[in-house]
Protein backbone atom coordinates (compact mmCIF):
# COMPACT_ATOMS: atom_id res chain seq x y z
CA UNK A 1 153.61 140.62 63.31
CA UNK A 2 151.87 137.49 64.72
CA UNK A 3 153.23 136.04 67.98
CA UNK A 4 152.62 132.72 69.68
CA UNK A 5 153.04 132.47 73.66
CA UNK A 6 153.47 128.05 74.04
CA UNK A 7 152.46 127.70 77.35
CA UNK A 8 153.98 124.31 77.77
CA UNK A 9 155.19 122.15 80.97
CA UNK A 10 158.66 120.86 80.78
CA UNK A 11 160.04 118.11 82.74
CA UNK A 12 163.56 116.41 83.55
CA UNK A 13 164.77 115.27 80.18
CA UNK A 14 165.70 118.16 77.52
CA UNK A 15 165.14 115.42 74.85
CA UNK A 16 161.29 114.73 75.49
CA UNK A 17 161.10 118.61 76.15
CA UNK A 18 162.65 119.51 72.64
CA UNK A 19 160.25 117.31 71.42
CA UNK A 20 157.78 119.62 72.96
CA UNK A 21 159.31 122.50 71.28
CA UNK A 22 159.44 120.73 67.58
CA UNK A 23 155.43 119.90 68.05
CA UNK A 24 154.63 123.23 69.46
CA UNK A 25 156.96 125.67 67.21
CA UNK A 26 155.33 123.59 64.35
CA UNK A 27 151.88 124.76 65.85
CA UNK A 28 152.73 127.98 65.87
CA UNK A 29 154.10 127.84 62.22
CA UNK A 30 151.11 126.47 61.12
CA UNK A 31 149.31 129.68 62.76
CA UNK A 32 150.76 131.70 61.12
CA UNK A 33 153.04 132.99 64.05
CA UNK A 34 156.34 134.82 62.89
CA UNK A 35 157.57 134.59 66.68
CA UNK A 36 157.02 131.57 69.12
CA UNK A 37 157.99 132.07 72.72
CA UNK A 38 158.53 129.06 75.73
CA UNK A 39 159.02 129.42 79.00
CA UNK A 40 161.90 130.08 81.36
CA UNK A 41 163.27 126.75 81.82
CA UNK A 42 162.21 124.69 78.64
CA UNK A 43 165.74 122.86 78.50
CA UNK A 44 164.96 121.12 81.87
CA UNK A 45 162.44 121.75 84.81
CA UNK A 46 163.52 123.51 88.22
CA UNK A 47 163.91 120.81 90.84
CA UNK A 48 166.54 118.66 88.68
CA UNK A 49 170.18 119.29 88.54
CA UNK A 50 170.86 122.24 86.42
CA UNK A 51 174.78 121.57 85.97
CA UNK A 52 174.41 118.51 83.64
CA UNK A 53 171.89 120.10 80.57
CA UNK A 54 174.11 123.20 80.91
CA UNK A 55 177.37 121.34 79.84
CA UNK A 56 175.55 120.50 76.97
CA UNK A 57 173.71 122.95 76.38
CA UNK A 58 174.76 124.44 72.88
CA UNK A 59 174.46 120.87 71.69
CA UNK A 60 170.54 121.20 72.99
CA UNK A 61 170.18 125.17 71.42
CA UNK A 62 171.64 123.64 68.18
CA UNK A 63 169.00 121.54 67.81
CA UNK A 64 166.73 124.70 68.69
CA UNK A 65 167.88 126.59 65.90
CA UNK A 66 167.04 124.15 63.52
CA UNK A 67 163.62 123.82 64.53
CA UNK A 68 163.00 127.16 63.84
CA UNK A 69 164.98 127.31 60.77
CA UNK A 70 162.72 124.40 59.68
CA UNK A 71 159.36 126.47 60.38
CA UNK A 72 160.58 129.81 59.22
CA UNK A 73 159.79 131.08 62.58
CA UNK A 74 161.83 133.02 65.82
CA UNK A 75 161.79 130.52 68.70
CA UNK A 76 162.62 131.71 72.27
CA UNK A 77 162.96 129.54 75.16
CA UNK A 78 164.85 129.26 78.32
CA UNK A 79 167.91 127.60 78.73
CA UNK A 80 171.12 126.94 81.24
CA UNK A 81 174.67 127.51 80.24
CA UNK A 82 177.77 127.44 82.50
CA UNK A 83 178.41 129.56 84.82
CA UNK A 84 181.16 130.85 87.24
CA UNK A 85 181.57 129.95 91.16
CA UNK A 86 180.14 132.65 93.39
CA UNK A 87 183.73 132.48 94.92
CA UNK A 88 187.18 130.68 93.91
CA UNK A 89 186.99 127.25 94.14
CA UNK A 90 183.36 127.49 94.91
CA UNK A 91 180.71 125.32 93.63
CA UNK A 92 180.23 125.62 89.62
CA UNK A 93 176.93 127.87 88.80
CA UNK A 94 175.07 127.98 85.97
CA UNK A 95 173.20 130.82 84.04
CA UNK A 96 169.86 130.64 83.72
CA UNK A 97 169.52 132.03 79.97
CA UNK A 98 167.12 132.92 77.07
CA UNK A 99 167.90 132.09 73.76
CA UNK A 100 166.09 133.34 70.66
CA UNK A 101 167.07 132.07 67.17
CA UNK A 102 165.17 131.69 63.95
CA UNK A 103 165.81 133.12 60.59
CA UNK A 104 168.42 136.20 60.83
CA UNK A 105 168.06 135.88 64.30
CA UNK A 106 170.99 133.78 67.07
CA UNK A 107 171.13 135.58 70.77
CA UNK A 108 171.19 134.85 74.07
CA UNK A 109 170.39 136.80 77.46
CA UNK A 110 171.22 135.69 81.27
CA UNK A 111 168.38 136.43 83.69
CA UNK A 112 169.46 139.84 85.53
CA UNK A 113 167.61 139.35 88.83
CA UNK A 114 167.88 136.37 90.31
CA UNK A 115 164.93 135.00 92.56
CA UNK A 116 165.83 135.40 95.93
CA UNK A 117 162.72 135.60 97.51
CA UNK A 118 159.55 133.65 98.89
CA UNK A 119 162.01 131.74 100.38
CA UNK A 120 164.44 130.64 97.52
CA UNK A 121 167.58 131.57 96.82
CA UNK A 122 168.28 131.23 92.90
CA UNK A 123 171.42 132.87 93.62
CA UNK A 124 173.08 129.46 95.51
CA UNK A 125 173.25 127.49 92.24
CA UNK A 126 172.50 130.25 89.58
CA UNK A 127 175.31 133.32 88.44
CA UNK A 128 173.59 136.52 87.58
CA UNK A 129 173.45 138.49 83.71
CA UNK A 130 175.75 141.73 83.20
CA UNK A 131 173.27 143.23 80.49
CA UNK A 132 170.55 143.88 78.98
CA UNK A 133 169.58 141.89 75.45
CA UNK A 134 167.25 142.93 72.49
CA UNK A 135 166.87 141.97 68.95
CA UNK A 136 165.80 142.68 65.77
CA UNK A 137 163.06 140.73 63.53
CA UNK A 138 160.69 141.76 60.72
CA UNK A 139 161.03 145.61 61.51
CA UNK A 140 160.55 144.73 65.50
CA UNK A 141 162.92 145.76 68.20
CA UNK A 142 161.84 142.99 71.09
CA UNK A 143 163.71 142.99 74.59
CA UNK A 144 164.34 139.88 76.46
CA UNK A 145 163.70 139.41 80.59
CA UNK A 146 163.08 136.32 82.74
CA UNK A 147 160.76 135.67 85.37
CA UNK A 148 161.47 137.62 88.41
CA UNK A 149 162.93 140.61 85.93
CA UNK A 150 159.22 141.51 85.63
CA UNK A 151 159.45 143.47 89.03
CA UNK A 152 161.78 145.71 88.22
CA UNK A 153 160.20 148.57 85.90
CA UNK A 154 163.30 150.07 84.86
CA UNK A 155 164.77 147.00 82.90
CA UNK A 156 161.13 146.93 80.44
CA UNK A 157 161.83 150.88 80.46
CA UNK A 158 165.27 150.84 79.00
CA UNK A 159 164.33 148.36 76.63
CA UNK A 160 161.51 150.79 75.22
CA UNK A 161 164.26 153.82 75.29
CA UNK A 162 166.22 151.68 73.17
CA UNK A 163 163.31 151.58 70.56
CA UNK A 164 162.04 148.00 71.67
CA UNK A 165 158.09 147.56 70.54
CA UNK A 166 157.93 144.34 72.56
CA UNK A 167 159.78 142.63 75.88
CA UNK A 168 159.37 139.23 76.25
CA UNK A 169 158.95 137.51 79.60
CA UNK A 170 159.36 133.59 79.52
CA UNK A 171 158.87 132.28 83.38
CA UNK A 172 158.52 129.88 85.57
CA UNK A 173 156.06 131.43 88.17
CA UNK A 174 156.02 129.83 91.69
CA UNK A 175 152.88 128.91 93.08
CA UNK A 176 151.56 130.84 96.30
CA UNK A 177 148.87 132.86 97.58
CA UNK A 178 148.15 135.61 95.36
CA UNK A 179 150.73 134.81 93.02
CA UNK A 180 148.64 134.51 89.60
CA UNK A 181 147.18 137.64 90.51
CA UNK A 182 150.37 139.34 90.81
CA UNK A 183 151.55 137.97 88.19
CA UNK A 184 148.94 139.50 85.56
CA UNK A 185 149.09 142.34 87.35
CA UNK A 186 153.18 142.76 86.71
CA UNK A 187 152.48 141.65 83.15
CA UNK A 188 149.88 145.04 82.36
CA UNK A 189 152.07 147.11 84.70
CA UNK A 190 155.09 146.73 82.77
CA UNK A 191 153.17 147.19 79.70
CA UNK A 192 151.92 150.28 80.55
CA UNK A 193 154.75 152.13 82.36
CA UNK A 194 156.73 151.25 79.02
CA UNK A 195 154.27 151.73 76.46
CA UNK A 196 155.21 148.81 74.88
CA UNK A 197 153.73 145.08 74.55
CA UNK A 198 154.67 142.19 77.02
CA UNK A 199 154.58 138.55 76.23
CA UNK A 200 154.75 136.62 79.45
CA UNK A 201 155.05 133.37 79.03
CA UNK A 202 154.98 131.60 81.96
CA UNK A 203 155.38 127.00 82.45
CA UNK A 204 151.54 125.77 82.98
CA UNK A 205 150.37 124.16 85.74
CA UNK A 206 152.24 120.99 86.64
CA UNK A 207 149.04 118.97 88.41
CA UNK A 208 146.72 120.47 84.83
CA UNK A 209 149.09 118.54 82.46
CA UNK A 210 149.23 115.34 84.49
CA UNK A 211 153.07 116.14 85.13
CA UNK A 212 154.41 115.48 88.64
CA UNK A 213 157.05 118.09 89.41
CA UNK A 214 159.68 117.68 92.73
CA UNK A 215 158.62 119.06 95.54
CA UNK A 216 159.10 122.82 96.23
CA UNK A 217 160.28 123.80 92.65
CA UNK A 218 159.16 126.23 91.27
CA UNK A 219 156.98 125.48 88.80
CA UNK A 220 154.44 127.31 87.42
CA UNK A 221 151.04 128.56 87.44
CA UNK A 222 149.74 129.48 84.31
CA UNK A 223 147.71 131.78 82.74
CA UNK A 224 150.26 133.17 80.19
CA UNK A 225 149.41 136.79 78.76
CA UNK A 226 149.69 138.78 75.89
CA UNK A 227 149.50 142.50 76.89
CA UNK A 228 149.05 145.50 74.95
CA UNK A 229 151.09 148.88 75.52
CA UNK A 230 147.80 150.20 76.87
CA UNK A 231 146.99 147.80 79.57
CA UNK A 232 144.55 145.66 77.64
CA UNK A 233 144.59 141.76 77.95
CA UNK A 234 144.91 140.43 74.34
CA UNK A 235 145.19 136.99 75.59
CA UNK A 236 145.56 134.74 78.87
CA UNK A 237 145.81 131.02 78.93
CA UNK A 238 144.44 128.75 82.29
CA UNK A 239 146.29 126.61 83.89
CA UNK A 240 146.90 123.74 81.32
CA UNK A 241 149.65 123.82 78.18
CA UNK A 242 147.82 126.48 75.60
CA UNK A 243 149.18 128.21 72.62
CA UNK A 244 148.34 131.95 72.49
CA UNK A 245 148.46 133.86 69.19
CA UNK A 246 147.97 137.67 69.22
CA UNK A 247 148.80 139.99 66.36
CA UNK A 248 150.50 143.28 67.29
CA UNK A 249 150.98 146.26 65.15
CA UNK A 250 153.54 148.86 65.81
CA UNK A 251 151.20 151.94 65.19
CA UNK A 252 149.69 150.69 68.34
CA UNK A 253 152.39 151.62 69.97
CA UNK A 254 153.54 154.76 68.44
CA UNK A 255 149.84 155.79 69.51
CA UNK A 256 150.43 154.72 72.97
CA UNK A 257 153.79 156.85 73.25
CA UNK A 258 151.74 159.79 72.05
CA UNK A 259 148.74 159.72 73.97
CA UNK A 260 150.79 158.58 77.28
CA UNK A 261 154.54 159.59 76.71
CA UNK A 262 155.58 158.33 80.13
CA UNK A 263 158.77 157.72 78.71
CA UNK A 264 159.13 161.41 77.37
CA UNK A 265 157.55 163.00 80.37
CA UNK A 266 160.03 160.51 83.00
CA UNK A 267 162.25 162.76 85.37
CA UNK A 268 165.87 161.58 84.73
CA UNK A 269 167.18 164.84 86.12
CA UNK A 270 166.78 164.02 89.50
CA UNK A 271 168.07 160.34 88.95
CA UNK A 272 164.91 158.69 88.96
């Protein structure tokens, strides 16, 4: 299977960033790619008001689907849809969401942990998933997290219990000391203590695409991967938009779950 990571940078308007989407998937088509995946927040940047696009956001994820039925090709991308107040009478949230639709192929998934940290609170204007997604495409079980979900091991390790080959990771990475680093570092982690292989896809750099972002949002950094189930680095972007293409073949990971059957060999009699 042949998989295409757009690393892309979105703005305010979901129009101008669908038509990022139709020139990109069509890149990815022409590549040969059975699979193209966008980063968290493709329907609009962070920074802008998130209520609005998600109001009309199936509208937005119709025009998605036909895109990809178009080219042939699975598109994923992140999305908002609506949401409920964190208390009655509350503020409306939204959710921040994934879709992925394409040939044989319509779902949706609502980012599990919400990105409370480094000094923003996702959780003010953002309502949390309930559960976990994956789907099926050319023989390929592939698991869907956002963003901060890449911290939290056991969410890539279910998906691989459940027979996923593949977990998907669209984001939109904050800037910050360190951050790329930890970021590819998450990327092979969760690849390797789930034997399986992790797209991250991750919004480019705002200032490397000559995009001016608002102040404070977070953006993104970058340097998208495509990771095998054994740790190695298939393919990493820079800074600036980038399509990545990386074939992956599921004997690669059957091998993996032989040779290092962490998943087999995991203690889940003490609760761990």
């Amino acid at each position: 299977m042949r998989i295409a990571a757009a690393q892309i940078v979105t703005g305010e308007d979901p129009q101008q960033n669908l038509s990022l989407v139709r020139e990109w998937t069509a890149q990815a088509a022409q590549a040969g790619a059975d699979l193209v995946v966008f980063p968290e927040a493709t329907q609009r940047a962070f920074g802008y008001p998130l209520g609005p696009v998600a109001e009309t956001a199936w509208e937005w994820a119709e025009e998605v689907h036909l895109i990809a039925q178009r080219h042939g090709i699975v598109v994923v991308l992140g999305m908002f849809t609506p949401g409920e107040p964190a208390e009655p009478g509350g503020r409306p949230r939204v959710r921040n969401t994934l879709l992925a639709t394409g040939p044989s192929v319509y779902v949706s998934y609502d980012k599990l942990h919400l990105y409370d940290a480094f000094g923003f609170q996702e959780s003010r204007t953002v309502e949390p998933g309930e559960r976990r997604v994956s789907f099926d495409t050319r023989g390929v079980r592939i698991g869907l997290a956002t963003c901060y979900d890449i911290r939290f091991p056991q969410l890539f390790q279910a998906y691989a219990n459940d027979g996923a080959h593949l977990s998907l990771v669209p984001a939109s990475w904050q800037t910050g000391p360190r951050k790329v680093e930890q970021w590819r570092t998450l990327a092979t982690a969760r690849a390797l203590d789930s034997t399986q292989y992790v797209v991250a896809c991750g919004q480019g750099l705002p200032e490397a695409a000559g995009v001016q972002a608002p102040e404070k949002a977070p953006t993104g950094v970058g340097h998208s991967l495509i990771v095998s189930p054994t740790g190695e680095i298939l393919a990493e972007a820079g800074e600036a938009p980038e399509l990545l293409i990386a074939d992956i073949d599921m004997a690669t990971v059957d091998q993996a779950r032989q040779a290092l059957p962490v998943l087999a060999n995991a203690r889940t009699d003490l609760g761990l």
